[in-house]
Protein backbone atom coordinates (compact mmCIF):
# COMPACT_ATOMS: atom_id res chain seq x y z
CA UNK A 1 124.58 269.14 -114.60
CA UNK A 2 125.16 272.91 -115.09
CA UNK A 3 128.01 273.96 -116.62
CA UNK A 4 130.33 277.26 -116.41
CA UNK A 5 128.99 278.63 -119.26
CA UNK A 6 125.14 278.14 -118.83
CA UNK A 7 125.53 280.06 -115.69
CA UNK A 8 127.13 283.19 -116.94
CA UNK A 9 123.68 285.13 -118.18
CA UNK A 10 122.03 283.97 -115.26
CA UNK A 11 120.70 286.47 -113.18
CA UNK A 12 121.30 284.67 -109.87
CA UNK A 13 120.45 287.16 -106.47
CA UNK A 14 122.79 290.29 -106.32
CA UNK A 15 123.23 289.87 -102.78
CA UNK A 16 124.35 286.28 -102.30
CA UNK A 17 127.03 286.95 -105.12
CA UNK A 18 128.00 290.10 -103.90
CA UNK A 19 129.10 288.35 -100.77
CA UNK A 20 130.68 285.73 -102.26
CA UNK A 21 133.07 287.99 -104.38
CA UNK A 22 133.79 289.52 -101.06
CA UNK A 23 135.13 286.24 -99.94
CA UNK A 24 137.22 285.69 -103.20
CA UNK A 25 138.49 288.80 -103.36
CA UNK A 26 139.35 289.46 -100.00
CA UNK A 27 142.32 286.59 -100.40
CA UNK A 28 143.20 287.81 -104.01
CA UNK A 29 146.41 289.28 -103.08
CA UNK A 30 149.17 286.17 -103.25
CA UNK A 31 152.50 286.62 -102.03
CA UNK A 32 155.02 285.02 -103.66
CA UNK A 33 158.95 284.89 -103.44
CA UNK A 34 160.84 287.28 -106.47
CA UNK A 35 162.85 284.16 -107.27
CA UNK A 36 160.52 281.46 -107.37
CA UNK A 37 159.92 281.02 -111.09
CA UNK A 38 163.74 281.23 -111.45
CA UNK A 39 163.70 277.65 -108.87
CA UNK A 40 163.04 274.28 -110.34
CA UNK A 41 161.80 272.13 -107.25
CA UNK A 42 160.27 268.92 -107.96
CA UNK A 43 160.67 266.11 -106.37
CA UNK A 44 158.87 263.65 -104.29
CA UNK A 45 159.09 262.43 -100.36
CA UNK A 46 159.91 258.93 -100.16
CA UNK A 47 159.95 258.81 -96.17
CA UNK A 48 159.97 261.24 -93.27
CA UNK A 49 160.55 260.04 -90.05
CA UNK A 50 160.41 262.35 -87.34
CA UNK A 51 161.94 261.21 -83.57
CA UNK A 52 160.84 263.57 -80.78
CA UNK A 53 162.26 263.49 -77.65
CA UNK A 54 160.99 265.34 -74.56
CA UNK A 55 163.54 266.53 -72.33
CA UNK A 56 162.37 267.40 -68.23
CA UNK A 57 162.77 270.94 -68.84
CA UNK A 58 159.78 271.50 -70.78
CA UNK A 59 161.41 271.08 -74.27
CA UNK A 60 162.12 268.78 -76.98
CA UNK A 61 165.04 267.90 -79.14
CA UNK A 62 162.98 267.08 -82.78
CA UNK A 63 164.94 264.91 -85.65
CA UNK A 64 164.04 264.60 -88.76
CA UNK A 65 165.55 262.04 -91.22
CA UNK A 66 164.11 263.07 -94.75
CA UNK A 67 164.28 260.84 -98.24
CA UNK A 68 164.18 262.78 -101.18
CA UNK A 69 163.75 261.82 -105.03
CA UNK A 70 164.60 264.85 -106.96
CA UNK A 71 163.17 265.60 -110.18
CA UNK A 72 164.09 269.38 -110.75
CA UNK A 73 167.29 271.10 -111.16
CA UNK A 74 167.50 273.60 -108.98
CA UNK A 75 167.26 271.22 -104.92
CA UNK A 76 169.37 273.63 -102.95
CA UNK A 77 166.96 274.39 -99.78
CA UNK A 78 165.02 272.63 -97.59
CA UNK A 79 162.75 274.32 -95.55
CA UNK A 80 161.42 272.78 -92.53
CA UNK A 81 158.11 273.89 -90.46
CA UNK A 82 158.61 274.05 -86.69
CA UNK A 83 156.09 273.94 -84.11
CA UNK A 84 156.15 277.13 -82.56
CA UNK A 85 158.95 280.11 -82.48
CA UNK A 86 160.55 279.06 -79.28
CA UNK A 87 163.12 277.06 -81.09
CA UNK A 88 166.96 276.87 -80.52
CA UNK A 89 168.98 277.88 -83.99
CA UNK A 90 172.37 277.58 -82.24
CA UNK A 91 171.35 273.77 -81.51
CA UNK A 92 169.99 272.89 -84.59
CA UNK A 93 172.77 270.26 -86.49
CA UNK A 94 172.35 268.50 -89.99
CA UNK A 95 173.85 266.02 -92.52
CA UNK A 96 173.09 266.10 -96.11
CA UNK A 97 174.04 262.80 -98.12
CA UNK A 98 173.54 263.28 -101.92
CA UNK A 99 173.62 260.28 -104.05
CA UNK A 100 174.01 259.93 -107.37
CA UNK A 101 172.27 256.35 -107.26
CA UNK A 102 171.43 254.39 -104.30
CA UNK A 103 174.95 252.36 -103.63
CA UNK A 104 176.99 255.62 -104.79
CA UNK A 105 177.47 258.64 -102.53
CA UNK A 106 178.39 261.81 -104.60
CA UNK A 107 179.17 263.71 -101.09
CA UNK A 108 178.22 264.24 -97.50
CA UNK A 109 178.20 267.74 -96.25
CA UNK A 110 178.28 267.46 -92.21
CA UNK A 111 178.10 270.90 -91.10
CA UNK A 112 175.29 272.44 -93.90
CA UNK A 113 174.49 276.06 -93.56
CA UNK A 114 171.23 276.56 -91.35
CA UNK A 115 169.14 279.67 -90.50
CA UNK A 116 165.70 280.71 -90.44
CA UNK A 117 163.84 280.11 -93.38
CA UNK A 118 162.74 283.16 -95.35
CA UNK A 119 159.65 281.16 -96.87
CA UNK A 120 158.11 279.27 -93.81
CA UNK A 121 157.11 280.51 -90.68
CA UNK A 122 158.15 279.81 -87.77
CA UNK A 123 161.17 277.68 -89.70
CA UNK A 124 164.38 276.82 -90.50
CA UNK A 125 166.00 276.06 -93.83
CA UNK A 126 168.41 273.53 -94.33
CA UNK A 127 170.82 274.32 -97.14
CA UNK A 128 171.73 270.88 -99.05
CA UNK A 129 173.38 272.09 -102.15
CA UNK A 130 172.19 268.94 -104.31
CA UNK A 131 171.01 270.78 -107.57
CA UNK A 132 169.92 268.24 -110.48
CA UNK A 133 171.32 264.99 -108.42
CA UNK A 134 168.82 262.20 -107.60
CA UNK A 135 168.71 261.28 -104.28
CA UNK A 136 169.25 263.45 -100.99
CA UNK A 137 168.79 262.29 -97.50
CA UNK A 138 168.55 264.90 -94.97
CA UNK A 139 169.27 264.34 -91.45
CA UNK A 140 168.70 267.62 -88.93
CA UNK A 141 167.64 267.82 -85.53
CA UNK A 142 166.92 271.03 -83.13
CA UNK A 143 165.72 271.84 -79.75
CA UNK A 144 162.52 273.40 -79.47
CA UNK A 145 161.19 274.99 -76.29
CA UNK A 146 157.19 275.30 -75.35
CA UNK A 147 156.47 272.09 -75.85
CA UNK A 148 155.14 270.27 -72.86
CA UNK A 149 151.71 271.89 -71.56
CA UNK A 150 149.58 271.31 -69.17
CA UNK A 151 146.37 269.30 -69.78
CA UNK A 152 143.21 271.56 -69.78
CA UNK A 153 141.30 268.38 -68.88
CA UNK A 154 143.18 267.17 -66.32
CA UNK A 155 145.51 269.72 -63.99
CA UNK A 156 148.06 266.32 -62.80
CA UNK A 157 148.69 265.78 -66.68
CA UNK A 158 151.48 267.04 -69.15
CA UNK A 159 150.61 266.75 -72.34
CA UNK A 160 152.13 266.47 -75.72
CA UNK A 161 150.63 267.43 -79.60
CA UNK A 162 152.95 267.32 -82.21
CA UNK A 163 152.85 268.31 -86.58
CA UNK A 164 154.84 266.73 -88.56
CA UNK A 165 156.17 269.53 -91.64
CA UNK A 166 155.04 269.39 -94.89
CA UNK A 167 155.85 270.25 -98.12
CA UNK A 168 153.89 272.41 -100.64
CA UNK A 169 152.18 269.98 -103.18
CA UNK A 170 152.97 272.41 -105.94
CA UNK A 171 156.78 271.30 -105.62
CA UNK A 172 156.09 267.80 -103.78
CA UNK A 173 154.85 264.91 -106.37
CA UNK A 174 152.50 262.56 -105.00
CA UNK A 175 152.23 261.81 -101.29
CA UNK A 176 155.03 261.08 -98.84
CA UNK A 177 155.03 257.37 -99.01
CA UNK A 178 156.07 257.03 -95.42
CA UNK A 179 155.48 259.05 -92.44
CA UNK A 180 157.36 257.58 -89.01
CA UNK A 181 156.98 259.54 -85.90
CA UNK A 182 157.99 258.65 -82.41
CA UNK A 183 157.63 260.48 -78.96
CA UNK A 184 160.24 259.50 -76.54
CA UNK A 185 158.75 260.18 -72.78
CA UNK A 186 160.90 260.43 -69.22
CA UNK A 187 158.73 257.71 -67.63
CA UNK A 188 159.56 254.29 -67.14
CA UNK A 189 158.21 251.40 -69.05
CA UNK A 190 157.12 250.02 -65.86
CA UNK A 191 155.00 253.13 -65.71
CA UNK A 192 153.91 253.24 -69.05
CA UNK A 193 149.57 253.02 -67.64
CA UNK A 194 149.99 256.52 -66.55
CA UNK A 195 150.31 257.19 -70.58
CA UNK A 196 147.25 258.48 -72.19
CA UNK A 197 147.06 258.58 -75.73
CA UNK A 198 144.75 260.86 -77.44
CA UNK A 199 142.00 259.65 -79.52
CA UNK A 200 144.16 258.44 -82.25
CA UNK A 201 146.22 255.95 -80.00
CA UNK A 202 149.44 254.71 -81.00
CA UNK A 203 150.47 251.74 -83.07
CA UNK A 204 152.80 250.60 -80.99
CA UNK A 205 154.29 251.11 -77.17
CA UNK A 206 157.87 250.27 -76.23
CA UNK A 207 160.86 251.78 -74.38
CA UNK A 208 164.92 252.72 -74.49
CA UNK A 209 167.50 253.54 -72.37
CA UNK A 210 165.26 257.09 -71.65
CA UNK A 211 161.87 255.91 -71.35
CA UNK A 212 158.58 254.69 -72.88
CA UNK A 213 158.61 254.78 -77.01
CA UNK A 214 155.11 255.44 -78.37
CA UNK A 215 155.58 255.29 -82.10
CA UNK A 216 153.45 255.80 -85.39
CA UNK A 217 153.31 254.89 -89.07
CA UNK A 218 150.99 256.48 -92.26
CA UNK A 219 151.44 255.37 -95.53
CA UNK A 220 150.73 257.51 -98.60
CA UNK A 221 149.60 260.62 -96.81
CA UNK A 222 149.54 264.27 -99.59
CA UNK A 223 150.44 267.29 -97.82
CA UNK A 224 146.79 268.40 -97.57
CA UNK A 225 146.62 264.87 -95.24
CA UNK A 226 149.69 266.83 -93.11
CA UNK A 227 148.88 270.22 -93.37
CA UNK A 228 144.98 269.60 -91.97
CA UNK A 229 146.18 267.55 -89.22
CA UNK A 230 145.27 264.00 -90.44
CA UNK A 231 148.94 262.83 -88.79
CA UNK A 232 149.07 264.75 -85.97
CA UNK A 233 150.09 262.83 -82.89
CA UNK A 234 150.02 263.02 -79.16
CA UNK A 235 149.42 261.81 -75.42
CA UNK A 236 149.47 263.27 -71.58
CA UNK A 237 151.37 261.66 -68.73
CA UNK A 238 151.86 262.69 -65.28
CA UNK A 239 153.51 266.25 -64.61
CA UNK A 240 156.20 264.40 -61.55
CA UNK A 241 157.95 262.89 -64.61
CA UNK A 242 158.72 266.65 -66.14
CA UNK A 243 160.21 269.63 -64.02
CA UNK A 244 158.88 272.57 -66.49
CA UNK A 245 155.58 272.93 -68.17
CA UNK A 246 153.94 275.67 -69.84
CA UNK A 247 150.20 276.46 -68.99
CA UNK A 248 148.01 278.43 -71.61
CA UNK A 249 146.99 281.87 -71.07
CA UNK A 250 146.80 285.31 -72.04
CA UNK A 251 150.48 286.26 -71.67
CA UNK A 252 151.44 283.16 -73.44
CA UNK A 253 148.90 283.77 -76.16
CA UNK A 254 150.43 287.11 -76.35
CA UNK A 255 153.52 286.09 -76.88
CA UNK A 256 152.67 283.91 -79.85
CA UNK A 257 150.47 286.95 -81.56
CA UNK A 258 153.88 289.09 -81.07
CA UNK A 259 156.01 286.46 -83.10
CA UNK A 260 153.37 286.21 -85.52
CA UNK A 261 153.46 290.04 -86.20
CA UNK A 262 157.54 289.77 -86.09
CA UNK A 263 157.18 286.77 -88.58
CA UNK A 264 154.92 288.78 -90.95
CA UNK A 265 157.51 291.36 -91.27
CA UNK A 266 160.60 288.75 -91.57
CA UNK A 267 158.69 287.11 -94.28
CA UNK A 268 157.87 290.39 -96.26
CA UNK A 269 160.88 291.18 -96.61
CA UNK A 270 161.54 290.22 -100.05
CA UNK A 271 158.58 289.47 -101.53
CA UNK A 272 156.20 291.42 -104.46
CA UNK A 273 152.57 291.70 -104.39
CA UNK A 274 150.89 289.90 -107.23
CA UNK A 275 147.38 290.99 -108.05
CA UNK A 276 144.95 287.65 -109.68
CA UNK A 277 142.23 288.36 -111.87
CA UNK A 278 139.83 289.60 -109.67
CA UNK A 279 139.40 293.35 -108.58
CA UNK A 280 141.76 292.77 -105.14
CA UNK A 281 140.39 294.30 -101.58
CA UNK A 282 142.57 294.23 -98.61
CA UNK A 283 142.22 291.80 -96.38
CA UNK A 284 140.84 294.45 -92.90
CA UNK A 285 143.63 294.40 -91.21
CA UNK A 286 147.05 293.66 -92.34
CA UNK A 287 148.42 291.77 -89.00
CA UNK A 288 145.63 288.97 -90.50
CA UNK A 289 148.28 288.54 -92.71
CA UNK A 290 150.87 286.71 -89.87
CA UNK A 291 147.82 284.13 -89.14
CA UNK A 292 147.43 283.26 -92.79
CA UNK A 293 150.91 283.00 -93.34
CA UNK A 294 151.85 280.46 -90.60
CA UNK A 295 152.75 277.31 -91.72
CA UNK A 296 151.91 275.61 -88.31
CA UNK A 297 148.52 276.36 -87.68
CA UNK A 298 148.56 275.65 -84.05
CA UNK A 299 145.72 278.59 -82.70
CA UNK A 300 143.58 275.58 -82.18
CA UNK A 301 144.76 273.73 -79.42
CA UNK A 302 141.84 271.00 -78.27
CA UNK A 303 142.09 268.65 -75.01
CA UNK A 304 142.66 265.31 -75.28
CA UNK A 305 139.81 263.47 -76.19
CA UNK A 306 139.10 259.78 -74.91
CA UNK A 307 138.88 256.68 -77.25
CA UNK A 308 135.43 256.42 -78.71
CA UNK A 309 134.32 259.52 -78.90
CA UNK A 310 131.67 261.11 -80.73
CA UNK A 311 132.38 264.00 -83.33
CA UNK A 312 131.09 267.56 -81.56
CA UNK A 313 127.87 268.49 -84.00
CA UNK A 314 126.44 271.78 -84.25
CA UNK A 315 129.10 273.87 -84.61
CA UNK A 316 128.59 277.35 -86.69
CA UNK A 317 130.00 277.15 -90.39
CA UNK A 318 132.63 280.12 -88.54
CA UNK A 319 133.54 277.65 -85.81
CA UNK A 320 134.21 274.80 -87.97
CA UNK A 321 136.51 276.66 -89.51
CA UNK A 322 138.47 276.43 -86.11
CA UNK A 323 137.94 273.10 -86.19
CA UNK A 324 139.29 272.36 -89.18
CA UNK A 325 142.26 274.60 -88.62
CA UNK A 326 141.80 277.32 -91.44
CA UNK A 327 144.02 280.46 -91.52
CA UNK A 328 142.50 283.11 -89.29
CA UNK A 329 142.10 285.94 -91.50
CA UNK A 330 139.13 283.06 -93.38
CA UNK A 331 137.27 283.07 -90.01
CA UNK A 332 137.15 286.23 -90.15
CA UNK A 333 135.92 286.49 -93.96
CA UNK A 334 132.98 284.10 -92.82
CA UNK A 335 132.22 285.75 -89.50
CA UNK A 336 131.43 288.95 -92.23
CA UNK A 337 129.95 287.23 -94.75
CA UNK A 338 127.33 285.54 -92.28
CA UNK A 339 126.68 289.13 -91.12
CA UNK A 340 126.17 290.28 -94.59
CA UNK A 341 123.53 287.58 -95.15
CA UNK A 342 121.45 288.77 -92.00
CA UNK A 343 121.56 292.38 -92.87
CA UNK A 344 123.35 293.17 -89.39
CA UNK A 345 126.45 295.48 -92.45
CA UNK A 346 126.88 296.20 -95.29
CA UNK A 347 130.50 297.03 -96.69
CA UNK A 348 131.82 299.46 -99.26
CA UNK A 349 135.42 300.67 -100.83
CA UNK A 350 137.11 303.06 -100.16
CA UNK A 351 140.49 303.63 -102.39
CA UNK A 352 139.98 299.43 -102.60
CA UNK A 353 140.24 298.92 -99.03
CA UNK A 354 137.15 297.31 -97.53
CA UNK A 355 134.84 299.60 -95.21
CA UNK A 356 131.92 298.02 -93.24
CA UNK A 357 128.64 300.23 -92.47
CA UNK A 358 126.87 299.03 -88.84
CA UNK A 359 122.93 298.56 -89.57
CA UNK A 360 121.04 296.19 -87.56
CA UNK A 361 122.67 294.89 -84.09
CA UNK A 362 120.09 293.05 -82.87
CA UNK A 363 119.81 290.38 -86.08
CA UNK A 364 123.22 288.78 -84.66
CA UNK A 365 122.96 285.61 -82.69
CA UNK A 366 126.31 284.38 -81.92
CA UNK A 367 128.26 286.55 -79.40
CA UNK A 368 131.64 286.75 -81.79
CA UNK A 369 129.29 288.45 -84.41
CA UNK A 370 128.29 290.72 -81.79
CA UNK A 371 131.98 291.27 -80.28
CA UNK A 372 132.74 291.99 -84.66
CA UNK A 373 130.35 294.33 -84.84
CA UNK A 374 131.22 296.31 -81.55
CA UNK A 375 135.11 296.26 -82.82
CA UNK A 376 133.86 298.26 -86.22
CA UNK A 377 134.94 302.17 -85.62
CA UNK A 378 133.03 305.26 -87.60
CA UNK A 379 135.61 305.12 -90.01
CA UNK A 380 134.13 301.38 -91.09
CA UNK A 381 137.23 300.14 -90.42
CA UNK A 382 137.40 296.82 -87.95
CA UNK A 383 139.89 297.91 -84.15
CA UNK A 384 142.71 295.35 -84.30
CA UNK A 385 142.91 294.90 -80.81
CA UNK A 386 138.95 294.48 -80.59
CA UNK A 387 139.36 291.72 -83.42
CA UNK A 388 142.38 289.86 -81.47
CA UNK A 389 139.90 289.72 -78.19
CA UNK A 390 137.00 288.43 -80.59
CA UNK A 391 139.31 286.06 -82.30
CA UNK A 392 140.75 284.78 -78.76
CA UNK A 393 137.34 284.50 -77.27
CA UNK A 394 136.12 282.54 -80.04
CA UNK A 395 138.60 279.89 -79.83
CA UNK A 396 138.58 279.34 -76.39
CA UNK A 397 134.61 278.83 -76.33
CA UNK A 398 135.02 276.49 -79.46
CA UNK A 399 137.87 274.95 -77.41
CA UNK A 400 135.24 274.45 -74.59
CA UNK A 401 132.57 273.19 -76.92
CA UNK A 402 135.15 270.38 -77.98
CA UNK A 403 135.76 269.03 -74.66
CA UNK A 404 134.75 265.34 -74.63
CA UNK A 405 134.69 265.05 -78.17
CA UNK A 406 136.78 263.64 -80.96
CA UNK A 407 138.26 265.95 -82.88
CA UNK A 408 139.16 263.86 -85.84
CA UNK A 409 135.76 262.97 -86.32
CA UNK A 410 134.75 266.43 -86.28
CA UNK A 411 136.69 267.24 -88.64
CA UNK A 412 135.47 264.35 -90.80
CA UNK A 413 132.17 265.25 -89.61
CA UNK A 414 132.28 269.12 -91.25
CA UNK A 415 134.32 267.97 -94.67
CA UNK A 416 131.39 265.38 -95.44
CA UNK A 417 128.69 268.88 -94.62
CA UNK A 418 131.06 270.39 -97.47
CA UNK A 419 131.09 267.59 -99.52
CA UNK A 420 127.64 266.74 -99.67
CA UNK A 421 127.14 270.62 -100.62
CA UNK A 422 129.10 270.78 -103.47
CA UNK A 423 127.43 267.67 -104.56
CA UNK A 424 123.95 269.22 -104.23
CA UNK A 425 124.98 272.01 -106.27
CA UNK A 426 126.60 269.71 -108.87
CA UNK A 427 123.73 267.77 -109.37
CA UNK A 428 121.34 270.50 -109.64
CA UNK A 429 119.41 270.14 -113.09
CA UNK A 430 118.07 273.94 -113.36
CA UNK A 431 119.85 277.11 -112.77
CA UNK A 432 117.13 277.95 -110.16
CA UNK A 433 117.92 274.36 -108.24
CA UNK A 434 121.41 275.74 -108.32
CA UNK A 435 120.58 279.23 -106.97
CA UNK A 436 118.84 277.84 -104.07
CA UNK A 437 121.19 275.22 -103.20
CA UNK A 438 124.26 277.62 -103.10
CA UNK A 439 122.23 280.05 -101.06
CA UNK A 440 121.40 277.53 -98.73
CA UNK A 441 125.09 275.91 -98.42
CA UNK A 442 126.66 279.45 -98.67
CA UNK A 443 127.74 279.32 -95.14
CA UNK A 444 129.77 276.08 -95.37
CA UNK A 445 131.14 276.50 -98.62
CA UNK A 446 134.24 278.30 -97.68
CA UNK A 447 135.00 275.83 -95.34
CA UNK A 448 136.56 273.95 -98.55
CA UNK A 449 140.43 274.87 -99.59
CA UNK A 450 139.27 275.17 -102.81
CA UNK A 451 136.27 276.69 -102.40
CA UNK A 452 136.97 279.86 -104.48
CA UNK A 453 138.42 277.78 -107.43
CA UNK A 454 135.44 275.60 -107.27
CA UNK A 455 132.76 278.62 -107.80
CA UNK A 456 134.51 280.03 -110.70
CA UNK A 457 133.37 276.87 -111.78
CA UNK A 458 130.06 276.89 -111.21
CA UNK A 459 129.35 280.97 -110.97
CA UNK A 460 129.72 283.18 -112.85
CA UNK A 461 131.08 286.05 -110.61
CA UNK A 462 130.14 290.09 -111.14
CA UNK A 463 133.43 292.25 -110.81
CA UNK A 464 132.72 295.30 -108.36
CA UNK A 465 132.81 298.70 -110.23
């Protein structure tokens, strides 16, 4: 095994390491809220059930009954993610419960204050008021618009995808024990064929006073499990039961990239700029920032895959990264890193903003490298409306590659690549075995979470002068 410190006076190749320091310290800036070390949240997520109900119109009314254990002293706020910006504040409606033990209610607060949240976007936060007491059960519900699309695969379908919220594991101990969701559907339970399920399925089908009930259970799931989509739920039925839908396309996608910039700015608004340890470069362009910062990461938007099957192989290490649902302004960072290893730039500073020089065009291979390197201006600065065409492209062609395939075993599919990488490198007995095997894995490395944590650990990393 190597360790840390038999790597430091290791004169591994100059290039390979200057590119990875480009992809650590292009996410080195963290933003942070001015008052979080002065908040003590800890606390745990017994249950979360979530009841979604899709009205004709083309929206939903979304409930969410929430258990908490609280460990901290300072439980005043809960934020809650929503699934896209179209959502109604003037509908939204909660009731906090705070216990002091399980039989004894300390008090019940009907009519909470609600607004958006300043920490999660696109999101509301929920003001409970509970401070050091034990137990809080949060019950809130809001109508969110944009929710019922139509199927890419099949033009006679409506379909449904749905992400439950999450919580950051840096406040959240443990994993949310239980995780209920339900989708309530306008069609009849003697209609309830015409339901297609994605690839998941559901655990079990049954029906109300509205319609058909498909419902769903995971137990012990972190908020990594949420976050990447392990819980995500959904199905397609036919459009006569609905009288709106919404049908992808430019405008639309538009629309969304407009709320993200808005977002960016509501979210800066109170907020400092903490440098880490490494020499910080901007990130090319600041609207990247909005992509990164969006708590639901729905850019990605597969069809609905069929029972059984396979997982979509052969994906680039930048379109995996689709896959897998990682911030935008990361594809990016791999897009240039992967041109950095073919010689097609090379990049400089310039008053610690990032600059790329154009070299060799004709090295690049994959035709969003090639739309990149078009979007890069004589200044060495990347166009931002070049990079949102790239960046729009790419997803619908990964989109397209996806069709027919499961995505959850993709996804499985591209973690075990990363997996088995870092264990190559772990297990590497020289410092040369370890050279070779991070220059061969380089491209799939950053596909892990973690990834720059985990090479300070095995790298030893040259600061840029």
């Amino acid at each position: 095994m190597v360790r840390r410190s038999d790597v430091k006076n290791h004169p591994m190749r100059r290039f390979l390491m200057m590119g990875l320091i480009f992809l650590m310290t292009a996410g080195a800036l963290v933003y942070v809220p001015e008052t979080a070390d002065a908040i003590d949240y800890e606390f745990s997520v017994d249950s979360e059930e979530v009841r979604i109900k899709v009205l004709t119109d083309g929206r939903a009314v979304i409930r969410y009954i929430l258990h908490f254990t609280n460990y901290g002293t300072g439980f005043d706020v809960v934020d809650i993610g929503m699934p896209n910006h179209k959502f109604d504040l003037d509908s939204a409606h909660a009731t906090v419960t705070v216990k002091r033990s399980h039989s004894r209610i300390l008090h019940q607060d009907t009519d909470p204050k609600i607004k958006r949240s300043w920490y999660v976007y696109p999101g509301v936060e929920v003001h409970v008021n509970a401070g050091d007491e034990p137990i809080i059960i949060l019950d809130f519900s809001i109508t969110c618009d944009w929710m019922v699309w139509e199927s890419p695969n099949n033009k006679d379908l409506a379909s449904v995808q749905f992400r439950p919220t999450w919580f950051g594991s840096s406040y959240q101990i443990g994993p949310t024990r239980k995780l209920a969701i339900s989708i309530n559907l306008p069609v009849p339970m003697s209609d309830a064929n015409s339901v297609i399920p994605d690839e998941r399925g559901w655990d079990t089908i049954s029906s109300n006073d509205y319609g058909v009930l498909l419902n769903w259970t995971f137990y012990d799931k972190s908020p990594e499990d949420i976050e990447s989509g392990y819980t995500d739920v959904g199905c397609a039925f036919p459009k006569g039961y609905v009288d709106n839908y919404y049908r992808k396309n430019l405008w639309v996608s538009f629309q969304f990239f407009i709320h993200d910039v808005i977002g960016m700015v509501w979210m800066n608004k109170e907020v400092s700029c903490i440098c880490g340890g490494l020499i910080s470069v901007s990130i090319f362009v600041g609207l990247l920032l909005a992509f990164s910062m969006r708590r639901s990461k729905d850019y990605f938007r597969p069809s609905i895959s069929p029972p059984g099957a396979p997982p979509r192989t052969g994906l680039t290490a930048p379109e995996a990264a689709l896959v897998l649902e990682l911030p935008l302004d990361r594809v990016v960072e791999m897009i240039v890193f992967g041109m950095l290893r073919k010689g097609a730039i090379t990049t400089w500073k310039d008053d610690e903003k990032l600059r790329i020089t154009k070299k060799w065009r004709d090295v690049l291979t994959e035709k969003y490298e090639l739309d990149l390197y078009d979007a890069v201006d004589d200044d060495g600065r990347i166009d931002r409306w070049k990079l949102e065409s790239t960046l729009e492209d790419m997803i619908k062609e990964t989109e397209r590659k996806m069709r027919g395939f499961s995505l959850r075993k993709t996804k499985d599919h591209y973690r075990n690549i990363v997996k088995m990488a870092w264990k190559e490198i772990e297990n590497c007995s020289s410092l040369e075995e370890m050279d070779l095997a991070i220059e061969r894995n380089g491209d799939w490395l950053p596909l892990d979470k973690e990834y720059r944590k985990k090479m300070g650990d095995h790298v030893h990393v040259w600061f840029m002068g």
